[in-house]
C-alpha atoms as a PDB file:
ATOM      1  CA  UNK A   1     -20.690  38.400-130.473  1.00  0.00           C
ATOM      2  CA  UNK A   2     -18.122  38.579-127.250  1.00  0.00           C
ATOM      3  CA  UNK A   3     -19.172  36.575-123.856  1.00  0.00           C
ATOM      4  CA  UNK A   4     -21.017  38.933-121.261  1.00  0.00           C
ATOM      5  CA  UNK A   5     -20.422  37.607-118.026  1.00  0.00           C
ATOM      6  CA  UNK A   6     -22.677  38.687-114.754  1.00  0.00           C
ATOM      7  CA  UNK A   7     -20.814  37.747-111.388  1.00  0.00           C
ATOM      8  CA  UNK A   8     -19.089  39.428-108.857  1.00  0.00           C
ATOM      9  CA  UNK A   9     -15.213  40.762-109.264  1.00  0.00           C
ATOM     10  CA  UNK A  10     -12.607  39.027-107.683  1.00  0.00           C
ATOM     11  CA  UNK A  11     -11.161  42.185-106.271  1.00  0.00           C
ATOM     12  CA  UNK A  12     -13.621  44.840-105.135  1.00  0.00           C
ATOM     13  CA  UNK A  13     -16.312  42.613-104.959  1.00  0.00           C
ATOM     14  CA  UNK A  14     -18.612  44.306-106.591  1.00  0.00           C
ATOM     15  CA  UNK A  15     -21.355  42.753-108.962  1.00  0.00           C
ATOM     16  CA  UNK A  16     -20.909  43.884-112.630  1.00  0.00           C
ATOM     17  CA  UNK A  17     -21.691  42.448-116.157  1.00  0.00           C
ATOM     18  CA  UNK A  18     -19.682  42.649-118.594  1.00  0.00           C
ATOM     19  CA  UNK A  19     -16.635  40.865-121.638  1.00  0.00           C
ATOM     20  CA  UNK A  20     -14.024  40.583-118.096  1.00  0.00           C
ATOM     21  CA  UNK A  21     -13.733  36.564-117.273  1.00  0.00           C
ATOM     22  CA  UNK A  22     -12.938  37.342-113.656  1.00  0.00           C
ATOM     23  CA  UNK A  23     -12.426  41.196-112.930  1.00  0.00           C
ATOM     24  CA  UNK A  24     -14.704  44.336-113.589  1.00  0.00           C
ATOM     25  CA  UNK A  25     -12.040  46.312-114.852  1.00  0.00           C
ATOM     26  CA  UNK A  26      -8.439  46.877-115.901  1.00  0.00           C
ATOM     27  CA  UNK A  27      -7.364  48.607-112.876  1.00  0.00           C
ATOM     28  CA  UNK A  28      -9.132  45.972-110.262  1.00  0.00           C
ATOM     29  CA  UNK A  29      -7.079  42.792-112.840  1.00  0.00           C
ATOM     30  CA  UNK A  30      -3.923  44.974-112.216  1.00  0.00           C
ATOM     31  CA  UNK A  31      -4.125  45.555-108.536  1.00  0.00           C
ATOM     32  CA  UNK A  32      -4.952  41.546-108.066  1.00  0.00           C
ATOM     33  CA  UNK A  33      -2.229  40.195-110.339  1.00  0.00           C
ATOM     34  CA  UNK A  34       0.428  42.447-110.033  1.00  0.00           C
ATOM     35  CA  UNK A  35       2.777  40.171-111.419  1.00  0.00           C
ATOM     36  CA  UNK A  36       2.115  41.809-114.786  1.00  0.00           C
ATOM     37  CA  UNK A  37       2.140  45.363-113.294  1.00  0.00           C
ATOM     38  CA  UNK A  38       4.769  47.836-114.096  1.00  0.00           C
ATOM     39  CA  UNK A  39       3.441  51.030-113.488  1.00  0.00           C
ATOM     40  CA  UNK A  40       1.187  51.684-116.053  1.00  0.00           C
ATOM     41  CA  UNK A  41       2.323  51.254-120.129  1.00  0.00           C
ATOM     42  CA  UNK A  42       5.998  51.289-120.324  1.00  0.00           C
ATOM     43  CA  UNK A  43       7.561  53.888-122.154  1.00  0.00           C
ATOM     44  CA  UNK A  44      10.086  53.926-125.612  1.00  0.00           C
ATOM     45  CA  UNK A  45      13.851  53.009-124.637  1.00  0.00           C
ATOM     46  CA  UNK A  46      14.536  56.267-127.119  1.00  0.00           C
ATOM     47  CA  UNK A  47      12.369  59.383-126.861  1.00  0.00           C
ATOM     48  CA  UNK A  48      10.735  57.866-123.217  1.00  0.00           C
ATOM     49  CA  UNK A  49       6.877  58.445-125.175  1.00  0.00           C
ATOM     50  CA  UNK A  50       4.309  55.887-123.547  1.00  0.00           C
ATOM     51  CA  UNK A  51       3.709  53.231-125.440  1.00  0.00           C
ATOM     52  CA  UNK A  52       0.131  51.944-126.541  1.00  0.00           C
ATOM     53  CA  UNK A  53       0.915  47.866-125.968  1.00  0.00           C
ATOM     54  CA  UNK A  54       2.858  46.171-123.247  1.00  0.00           C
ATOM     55  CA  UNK A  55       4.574  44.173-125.734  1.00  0.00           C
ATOM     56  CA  UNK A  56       6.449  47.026-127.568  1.00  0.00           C
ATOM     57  CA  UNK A  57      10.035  48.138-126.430  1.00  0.00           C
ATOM     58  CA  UNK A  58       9.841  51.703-129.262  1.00  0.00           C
ATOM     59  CA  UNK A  59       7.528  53.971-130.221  1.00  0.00           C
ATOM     60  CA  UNK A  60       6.239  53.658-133.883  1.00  0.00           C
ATOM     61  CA  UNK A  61       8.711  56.378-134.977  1.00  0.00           C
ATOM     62  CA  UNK A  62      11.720  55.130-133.251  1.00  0.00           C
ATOM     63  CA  UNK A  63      11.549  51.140-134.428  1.00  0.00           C
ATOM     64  CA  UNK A  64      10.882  52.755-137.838  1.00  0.00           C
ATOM     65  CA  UNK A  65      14.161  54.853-138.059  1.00  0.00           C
ATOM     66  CA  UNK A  66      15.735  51.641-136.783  1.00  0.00           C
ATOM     67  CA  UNK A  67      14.743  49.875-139.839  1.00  0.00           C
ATOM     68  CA  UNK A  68      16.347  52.191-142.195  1.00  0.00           C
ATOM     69  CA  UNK A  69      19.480  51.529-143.500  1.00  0.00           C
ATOM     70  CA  UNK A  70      22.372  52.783-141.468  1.00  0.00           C
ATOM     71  CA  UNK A  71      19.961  52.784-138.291  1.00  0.00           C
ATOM     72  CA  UNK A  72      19.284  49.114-138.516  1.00  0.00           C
ATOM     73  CA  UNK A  73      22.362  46.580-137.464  1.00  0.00           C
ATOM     74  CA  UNK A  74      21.352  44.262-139.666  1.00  0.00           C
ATOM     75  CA  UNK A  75      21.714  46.153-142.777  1.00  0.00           C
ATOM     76  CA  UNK A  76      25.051  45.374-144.775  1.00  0.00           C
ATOM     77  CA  UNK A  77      25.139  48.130-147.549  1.00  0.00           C
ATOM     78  CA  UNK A  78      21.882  46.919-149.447  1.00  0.00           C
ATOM     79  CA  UNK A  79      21.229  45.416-152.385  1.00  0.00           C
ATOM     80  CA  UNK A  80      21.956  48.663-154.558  1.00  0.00           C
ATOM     81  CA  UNK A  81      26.017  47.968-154.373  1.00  0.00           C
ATOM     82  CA  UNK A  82      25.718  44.338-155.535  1.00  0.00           C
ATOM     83  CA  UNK A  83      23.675  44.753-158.669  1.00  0.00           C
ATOM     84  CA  UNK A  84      25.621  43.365-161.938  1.00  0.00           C
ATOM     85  CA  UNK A  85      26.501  45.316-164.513  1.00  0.00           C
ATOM     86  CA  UNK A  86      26.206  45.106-168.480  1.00  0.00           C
ATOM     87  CA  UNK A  87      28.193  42.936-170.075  1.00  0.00           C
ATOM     88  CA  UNK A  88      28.826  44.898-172.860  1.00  0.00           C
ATOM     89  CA  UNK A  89      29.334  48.862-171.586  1.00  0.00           C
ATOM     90  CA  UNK A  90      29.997  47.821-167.426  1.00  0.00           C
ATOM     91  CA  UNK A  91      27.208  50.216-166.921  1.00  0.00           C
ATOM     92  CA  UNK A  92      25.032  49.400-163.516  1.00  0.00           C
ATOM     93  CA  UNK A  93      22.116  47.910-164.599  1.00  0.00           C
ATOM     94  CA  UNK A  94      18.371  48.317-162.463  1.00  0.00           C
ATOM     95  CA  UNK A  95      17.526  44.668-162.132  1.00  0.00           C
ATOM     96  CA  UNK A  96      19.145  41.196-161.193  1.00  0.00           C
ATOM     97  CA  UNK A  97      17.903  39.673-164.062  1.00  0.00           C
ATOM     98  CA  UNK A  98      19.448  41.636-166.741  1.00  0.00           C
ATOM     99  CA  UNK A  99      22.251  41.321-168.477  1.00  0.00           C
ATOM    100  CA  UNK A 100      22.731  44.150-170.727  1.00  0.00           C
ATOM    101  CA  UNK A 101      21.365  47.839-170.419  1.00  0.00           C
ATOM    102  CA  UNK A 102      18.588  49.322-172.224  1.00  0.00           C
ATOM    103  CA  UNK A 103      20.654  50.709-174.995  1.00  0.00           C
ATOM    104  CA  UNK A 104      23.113  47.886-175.484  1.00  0.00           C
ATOM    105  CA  UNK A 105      19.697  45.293-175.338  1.00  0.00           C
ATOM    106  CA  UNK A 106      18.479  46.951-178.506  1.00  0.00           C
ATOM    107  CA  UNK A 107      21.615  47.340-179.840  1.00  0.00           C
ATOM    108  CA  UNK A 108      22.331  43.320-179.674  1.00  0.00           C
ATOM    109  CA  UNK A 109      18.825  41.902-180.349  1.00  0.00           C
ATOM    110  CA  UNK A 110      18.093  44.413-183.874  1.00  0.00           C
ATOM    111  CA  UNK A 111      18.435  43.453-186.787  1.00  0.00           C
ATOM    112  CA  UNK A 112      19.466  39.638-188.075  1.00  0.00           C
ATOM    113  CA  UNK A 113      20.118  38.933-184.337  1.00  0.00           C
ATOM    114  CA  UNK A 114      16.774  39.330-183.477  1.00  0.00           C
ATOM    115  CA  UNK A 115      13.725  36.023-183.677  1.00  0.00           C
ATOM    116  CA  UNK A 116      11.508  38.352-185.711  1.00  0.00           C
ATOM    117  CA  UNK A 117      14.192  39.318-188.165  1.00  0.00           C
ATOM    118  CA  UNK A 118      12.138  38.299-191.754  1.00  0.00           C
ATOM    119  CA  UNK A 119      15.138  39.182-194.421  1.00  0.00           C
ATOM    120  CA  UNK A 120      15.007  43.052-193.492  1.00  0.00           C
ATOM    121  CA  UNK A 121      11.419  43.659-195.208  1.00  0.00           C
ATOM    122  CA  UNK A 122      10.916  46.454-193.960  1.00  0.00           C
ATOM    123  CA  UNK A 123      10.715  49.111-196.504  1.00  0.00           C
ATOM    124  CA  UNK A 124      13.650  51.831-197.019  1.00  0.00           C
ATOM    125  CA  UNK A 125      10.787  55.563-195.944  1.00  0.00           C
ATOM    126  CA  UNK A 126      10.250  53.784-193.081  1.00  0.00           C
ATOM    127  CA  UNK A 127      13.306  53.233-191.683  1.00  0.00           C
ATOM    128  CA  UNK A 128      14.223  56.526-192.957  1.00  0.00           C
ATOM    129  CA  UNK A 129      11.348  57.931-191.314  1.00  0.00           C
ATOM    130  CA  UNK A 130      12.081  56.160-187.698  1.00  0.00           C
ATOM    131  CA  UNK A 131      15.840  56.915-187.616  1.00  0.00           C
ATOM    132  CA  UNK A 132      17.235  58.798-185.062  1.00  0.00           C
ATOM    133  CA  UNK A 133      18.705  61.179-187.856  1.00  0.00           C
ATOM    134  CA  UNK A 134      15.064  61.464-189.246  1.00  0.00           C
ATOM    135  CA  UNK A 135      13.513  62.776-185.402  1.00  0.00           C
ATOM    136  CA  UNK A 136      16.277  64.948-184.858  1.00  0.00           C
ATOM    137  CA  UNK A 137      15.766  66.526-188.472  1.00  0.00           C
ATOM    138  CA  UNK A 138      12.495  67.009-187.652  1.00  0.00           C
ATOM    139  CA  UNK A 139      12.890  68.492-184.100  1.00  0.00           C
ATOM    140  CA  UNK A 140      15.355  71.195-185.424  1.00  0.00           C
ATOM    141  CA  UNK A 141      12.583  72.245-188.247  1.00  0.00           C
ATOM    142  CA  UNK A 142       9.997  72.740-185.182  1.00  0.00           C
ATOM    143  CA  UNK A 143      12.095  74.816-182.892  1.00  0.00           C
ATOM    144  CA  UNK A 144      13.497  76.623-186.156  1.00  0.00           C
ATOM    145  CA  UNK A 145      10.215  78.107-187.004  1.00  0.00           C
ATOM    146  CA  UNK A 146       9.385  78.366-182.893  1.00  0.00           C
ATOM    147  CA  UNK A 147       6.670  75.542-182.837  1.00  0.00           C
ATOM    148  CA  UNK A 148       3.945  77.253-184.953  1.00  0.00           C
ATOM    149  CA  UNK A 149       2.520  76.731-188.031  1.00  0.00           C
ATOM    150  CA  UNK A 150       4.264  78.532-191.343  1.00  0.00           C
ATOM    151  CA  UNK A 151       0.953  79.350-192.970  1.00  0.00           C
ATOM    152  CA  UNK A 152      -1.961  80.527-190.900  1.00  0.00           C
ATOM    153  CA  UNK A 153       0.606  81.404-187.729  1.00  0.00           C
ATOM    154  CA  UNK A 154      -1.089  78.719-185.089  1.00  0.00           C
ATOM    155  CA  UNK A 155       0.452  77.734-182.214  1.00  0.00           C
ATOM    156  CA  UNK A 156      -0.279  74.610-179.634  1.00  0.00           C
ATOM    157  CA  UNK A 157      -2.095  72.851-181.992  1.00  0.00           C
ATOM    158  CA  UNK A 158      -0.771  69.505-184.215  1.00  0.00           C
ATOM    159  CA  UNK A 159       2.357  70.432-185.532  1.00  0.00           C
ATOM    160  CA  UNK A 160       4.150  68.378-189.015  1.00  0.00           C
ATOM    161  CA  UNK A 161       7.331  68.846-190.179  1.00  0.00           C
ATOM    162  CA  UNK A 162       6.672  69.015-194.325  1.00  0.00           C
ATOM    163  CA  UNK A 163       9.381  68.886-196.827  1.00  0.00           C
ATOM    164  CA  UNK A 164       9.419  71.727-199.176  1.00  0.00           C
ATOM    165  CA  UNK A 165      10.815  69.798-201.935  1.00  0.00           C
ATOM    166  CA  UNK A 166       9.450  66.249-201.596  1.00  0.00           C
ATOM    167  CA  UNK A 167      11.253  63.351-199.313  1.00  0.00           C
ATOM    168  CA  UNK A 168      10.699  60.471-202.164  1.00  0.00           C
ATOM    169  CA  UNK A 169      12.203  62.984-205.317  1.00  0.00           C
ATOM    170  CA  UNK A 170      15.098  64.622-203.795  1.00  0.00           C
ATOM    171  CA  UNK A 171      17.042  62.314-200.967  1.00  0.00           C
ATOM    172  CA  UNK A 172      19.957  64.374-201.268  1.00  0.00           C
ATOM    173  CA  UNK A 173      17.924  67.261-198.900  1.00  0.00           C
ATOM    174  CA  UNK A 174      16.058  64.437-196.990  1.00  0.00           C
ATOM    175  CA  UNK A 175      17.612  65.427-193.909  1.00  0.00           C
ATOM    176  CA  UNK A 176      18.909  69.561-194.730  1.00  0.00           C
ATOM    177  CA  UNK A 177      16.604  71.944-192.167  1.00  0.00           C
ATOM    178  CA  UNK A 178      15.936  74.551-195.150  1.00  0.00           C
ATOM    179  CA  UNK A 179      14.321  71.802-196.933  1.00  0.00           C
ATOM    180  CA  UNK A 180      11.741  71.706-194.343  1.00  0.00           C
ATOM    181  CA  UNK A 181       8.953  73.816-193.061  1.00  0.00           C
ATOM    182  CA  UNK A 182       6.620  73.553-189.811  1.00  0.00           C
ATOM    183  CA  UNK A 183       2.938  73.101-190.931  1.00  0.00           C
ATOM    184  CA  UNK A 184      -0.230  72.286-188.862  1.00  0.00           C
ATOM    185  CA  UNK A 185      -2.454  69.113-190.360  1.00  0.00           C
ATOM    186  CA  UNK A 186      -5.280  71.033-191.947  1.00  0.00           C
ATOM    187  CA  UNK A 187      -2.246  73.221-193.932  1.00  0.00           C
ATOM    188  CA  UNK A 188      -0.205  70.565-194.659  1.00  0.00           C
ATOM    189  CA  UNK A 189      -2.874  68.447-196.100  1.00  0.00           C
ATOM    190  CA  UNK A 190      -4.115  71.852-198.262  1.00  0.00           C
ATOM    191  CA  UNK A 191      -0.866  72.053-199.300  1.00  0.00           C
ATOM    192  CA  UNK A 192       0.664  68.349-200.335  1.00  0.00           C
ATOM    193  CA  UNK A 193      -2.722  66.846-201.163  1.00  0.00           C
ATOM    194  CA  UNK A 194      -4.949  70.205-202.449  1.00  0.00           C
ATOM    195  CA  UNK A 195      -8.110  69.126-200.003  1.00  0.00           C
ATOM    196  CA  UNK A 196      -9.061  71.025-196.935  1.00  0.00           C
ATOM    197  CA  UNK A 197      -9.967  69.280-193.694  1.00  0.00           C
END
């Protein structure tokens, strides 16, 4: 808890009580020292607003726009122009740390290069089924048939992309769009398996 003082003020002489050491208020410490005084708060060397603290030479929004690139003398073209770029493609790359781009990274570190590699275990349908040729297959089959389901005509729910003529029999139409149909999960499980969900 602050100090209350009780005496009298050194310059109107009047008893108070209150947090002031020596002075009842502001205006009676101003008019007694006046070596502080200058007329009040000062004002913003910019836009001329008064200013909340002695100490301050610019208003909150003028020492902000200072700091902002161009604004601010000390700025010398930022850190954006002097990031490296990928060693492999010279394309810029988002960190310091990096030395390759996203695509190039997983480009370099698949396969044998990688610390996980194991001998290339993993098995052929799902490679197949994680390629890039396997998604795109699959995303031409759903806007083919307009994103609803080929049986019962649903639309916004689950969506599966279903081979007509199965993946693991016929390879050769693995990836061909009229080999494939869009199906929602309860149909495409009636349908490959016989059950009904």
């Amino acid at each position: 808890m602050p100090k209350i003082y009780k005496r009298n003020c050194n310059n109107c002489r009047e008893f108070y009580k209150g947090q002031g050491k020596y002075f009842c208020s502001n205006k009676c410490r101003m008019i007694k020292e006046p070596i502080n005084w200058k007329g009040g708060l000062p004002k913003c060397i910019n836009c001329n607003k008064k200013l909340s603290d002695y100490k301050c030479k610019k208003c909150r929004n003028c020492f902000l726009q200072t700091l902002k690139k161009e604004g601010n003398p000390a700025w010398k073209g930022g850190w954006e122009n002097k990031l490296p770029n990928c060693i492999n493609c010279n394309k810029k790359l988002t960190k310091f740390e990096y030395k390759r781009c996203k695509k190039c990274f997983h480009k370099y570190f698949s396969g044998e290069k990688n610390n996980f590699w194991k001998g290339g275990i993993t098995p052929l349908n799902k490679r197949l089924r994680t390629s890039q040729r396997y998604l795109k297959w699959r995303k031409n089959v759903f806007e083919r048939d307009n994103y609803t389901c080929r049986k019962c005509d649903k639309k916004g729910c689950y969506l599966e992309a279903d081979h007509i003529k199965p993946f693991a029999q016929f390879s050769e139409l693995r990836f061909d769009i009229n080999n494939g149909r869009t199906l929602c999960k309860p149909c495409h499980r009636e349908i490959t398996f016989g059950e009904k969900l």
